[in-house]
N, C-alpha and C. Protein backbone atom coordinates (compact mmCIF):
# COMPACT_ATOMS: atom_id res chain seq x y z
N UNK A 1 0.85 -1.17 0.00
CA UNK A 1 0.00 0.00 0.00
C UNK A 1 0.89 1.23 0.00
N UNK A 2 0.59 2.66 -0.67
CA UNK A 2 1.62 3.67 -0.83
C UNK A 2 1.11 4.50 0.19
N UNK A 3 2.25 5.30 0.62
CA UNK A 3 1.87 6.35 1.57
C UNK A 3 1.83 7.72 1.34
N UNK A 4 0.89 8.34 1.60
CA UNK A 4 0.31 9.63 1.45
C UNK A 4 0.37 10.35 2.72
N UNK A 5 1.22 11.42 2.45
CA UNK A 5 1.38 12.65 3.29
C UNK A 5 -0.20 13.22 2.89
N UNK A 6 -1.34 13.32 4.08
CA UNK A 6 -2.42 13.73 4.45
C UNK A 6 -2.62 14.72 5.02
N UNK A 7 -3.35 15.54 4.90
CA UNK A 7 -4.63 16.62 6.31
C UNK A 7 -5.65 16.89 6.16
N UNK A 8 -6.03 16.74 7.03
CA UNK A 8 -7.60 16.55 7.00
C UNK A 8 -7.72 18.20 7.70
N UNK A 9 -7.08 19.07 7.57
CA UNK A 9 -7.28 20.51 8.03
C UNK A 9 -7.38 21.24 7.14
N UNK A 10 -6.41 20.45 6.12
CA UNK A 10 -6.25 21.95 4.79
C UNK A 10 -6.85 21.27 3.95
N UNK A 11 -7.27 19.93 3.94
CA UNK A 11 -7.74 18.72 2.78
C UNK A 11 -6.27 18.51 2.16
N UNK A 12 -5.28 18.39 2.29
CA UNK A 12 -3.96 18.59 1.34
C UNK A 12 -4.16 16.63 0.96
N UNK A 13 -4.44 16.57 0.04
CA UNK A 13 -4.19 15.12 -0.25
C UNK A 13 -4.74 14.60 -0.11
N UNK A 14 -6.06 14.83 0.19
CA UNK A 14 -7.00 14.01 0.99
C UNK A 14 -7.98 12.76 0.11
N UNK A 15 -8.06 13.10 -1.27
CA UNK A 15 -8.44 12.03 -2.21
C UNK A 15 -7.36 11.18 -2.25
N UNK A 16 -5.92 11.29 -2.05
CA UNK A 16 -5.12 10.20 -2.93
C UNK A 16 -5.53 9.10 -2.41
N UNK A 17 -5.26 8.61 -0.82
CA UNK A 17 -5.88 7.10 -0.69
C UNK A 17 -6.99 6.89 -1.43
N UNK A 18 -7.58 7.45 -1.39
CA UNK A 18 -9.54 7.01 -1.86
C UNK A 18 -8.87 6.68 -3.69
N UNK A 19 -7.96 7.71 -3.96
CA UNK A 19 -8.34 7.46 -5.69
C UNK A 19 -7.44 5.62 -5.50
N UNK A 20 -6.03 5.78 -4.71
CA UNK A 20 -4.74 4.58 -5.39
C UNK A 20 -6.01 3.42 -4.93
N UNK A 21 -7.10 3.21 -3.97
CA UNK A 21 -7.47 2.29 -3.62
C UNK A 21 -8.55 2.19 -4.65
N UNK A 22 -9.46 2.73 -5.34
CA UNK A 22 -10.60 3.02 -6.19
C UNK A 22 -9.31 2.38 -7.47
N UNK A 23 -8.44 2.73 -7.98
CA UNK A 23 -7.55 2.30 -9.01
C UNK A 23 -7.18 0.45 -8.96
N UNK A 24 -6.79 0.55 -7.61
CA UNK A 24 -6.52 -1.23 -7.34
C UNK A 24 -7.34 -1.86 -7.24
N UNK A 25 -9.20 -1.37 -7.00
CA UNK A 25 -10.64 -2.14 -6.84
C UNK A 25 -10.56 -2.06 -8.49
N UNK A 26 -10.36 -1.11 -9.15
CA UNK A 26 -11.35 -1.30 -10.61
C UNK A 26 -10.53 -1.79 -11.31
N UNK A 27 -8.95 -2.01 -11.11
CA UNK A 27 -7.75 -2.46 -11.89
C UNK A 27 -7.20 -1.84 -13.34
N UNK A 28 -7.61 -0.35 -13.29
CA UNK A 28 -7.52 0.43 -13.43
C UNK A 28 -6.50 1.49 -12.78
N UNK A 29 -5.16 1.67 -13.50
CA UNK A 29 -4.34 3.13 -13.20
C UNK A 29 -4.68 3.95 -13.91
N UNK A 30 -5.38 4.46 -14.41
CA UNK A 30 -5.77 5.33 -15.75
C UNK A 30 -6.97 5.93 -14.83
N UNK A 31 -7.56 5.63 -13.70
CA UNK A 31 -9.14 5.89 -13.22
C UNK A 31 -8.47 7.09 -12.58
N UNK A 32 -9.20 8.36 -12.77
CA UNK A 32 -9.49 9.69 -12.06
C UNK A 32 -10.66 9.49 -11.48
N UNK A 33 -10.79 10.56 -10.38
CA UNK A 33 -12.25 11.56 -9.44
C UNK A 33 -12.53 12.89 -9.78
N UNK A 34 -13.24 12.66 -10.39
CA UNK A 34 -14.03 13.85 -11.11
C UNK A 34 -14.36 14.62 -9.27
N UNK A 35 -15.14 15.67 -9.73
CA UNK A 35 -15.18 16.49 -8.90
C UNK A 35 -16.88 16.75 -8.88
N UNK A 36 -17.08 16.72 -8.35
CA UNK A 36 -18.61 16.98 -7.57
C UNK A 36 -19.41 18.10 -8.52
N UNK A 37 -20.39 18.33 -8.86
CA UNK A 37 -21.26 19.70 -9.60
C UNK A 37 -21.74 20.08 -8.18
N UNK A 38 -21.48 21.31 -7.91
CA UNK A 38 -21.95 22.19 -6.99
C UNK A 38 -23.96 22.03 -7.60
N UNK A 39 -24.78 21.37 -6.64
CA UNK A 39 -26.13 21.92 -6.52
C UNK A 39 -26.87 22.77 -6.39
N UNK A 40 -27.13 24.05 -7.56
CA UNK A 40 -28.07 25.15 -6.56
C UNK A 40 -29.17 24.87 -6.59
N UNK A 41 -29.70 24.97 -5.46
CA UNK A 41 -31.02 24.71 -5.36
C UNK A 41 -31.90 25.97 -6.00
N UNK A 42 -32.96 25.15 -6.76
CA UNK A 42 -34.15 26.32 -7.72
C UNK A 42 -34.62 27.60 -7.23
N UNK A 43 -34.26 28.83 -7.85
CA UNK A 43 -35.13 29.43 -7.55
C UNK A 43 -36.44 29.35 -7.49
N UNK A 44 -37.57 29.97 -5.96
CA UNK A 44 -38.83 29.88 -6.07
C UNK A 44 -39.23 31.83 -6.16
N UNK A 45 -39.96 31.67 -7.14
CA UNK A 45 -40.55 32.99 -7.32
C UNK A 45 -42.17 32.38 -6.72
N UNK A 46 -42.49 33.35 -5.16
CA UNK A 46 -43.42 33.46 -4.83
C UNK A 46 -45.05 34.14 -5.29
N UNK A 47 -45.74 34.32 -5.34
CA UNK A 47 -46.37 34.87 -6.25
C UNK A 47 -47.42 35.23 -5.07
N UNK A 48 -47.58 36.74 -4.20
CA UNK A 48 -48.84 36.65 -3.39
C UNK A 48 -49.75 36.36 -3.17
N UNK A 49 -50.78 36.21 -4.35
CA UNK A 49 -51.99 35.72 -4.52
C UNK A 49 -52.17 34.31 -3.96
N UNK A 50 -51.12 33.55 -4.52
CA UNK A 50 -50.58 31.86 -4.02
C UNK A 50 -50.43 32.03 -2.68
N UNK A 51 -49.65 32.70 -1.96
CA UNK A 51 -49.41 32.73 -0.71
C UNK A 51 -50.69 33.03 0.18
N UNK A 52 -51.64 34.27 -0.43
CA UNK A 52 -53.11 34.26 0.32
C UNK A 52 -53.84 32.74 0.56
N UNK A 53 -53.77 32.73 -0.56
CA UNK A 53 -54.38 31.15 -0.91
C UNK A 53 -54.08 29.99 -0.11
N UNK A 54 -52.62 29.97 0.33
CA UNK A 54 -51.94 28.78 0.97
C UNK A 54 -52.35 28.98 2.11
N UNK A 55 -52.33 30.18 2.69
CA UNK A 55 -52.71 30.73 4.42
C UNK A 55 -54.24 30.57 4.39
N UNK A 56 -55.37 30.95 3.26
CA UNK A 56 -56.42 30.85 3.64
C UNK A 56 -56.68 29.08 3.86
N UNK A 57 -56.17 28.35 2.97
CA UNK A 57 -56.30 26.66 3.11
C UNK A 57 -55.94 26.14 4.88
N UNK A 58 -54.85 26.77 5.00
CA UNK A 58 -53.99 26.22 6.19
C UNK A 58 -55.27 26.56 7.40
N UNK A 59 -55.89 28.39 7.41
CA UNK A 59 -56.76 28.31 8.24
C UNK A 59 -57.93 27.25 8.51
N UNK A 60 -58.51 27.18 7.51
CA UNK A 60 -59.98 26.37 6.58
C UNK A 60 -58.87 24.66 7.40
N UNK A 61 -57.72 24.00 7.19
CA UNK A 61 -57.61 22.90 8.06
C UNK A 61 -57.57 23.10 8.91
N UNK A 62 -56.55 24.17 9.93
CA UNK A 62 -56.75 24.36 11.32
C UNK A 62 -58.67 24.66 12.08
N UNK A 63 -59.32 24.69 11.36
CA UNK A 63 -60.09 25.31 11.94
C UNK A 63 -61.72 23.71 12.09
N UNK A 64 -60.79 22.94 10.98
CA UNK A 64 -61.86 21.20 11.07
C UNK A 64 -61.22 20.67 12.23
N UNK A 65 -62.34 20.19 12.70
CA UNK A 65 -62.60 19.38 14.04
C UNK A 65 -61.63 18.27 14.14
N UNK A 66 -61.07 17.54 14.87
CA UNK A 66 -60.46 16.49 14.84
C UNK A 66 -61.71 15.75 14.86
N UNK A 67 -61.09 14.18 14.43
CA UNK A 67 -62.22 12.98 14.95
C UNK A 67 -61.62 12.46 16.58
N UNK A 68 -63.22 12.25 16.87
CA UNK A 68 -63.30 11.98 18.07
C UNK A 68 -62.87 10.84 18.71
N UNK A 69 -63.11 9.62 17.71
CA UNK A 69 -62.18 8.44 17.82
C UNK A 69 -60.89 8.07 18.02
N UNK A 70 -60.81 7.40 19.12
CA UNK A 70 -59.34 7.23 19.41
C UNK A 70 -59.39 5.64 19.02
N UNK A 71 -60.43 4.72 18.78
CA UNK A 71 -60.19 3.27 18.73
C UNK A 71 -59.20 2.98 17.73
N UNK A 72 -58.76 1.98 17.98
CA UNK A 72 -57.32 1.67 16.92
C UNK A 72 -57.93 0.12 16.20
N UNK A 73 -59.34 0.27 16.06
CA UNK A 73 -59.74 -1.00 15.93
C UNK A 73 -59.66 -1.86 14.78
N UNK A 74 -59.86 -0.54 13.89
CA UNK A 74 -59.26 -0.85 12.12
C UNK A 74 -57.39 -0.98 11.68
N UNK A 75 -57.08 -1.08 13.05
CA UNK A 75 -55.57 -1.46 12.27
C UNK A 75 -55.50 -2.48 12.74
């Protein structure tokens, strides 16, 4: 197994084990680690009218009765 000067503070090196061992699983020296695509998450354009709407729903559920049943007889 080869040895790698590591830190896990600065990341200095911190793929080489992962790649020389990923190289000796696939038997493959030629195999690179690509690098990750940064995810942005979607912009949401709110739209007020939607938002009235969502708050008037949320009231209209808060405002139905629970059921009175607690029997657990149907499970």
């Amino acid at each position: 197994m080869k040895y790698y000067d590591i830190s896990a503070l600065s990341n200095y090196n911190l793929e080489k084990p992962f790649l020389w061992l990923a190289q000796k699983l696939a038997g493959n020296d030629d195999l690179q680690l690509v690098s990750q695509i940064p995810l942005i998450p979607p912009e949401i354009h709110l739209d007020p009218d939607m938002l009235r709407e969502y708050e008037l729903q949320l009231i209209e559920a808060a405002s139905q009765p629970l059921p009175d049943d607690d029997d657990d007889d149907d499970l």
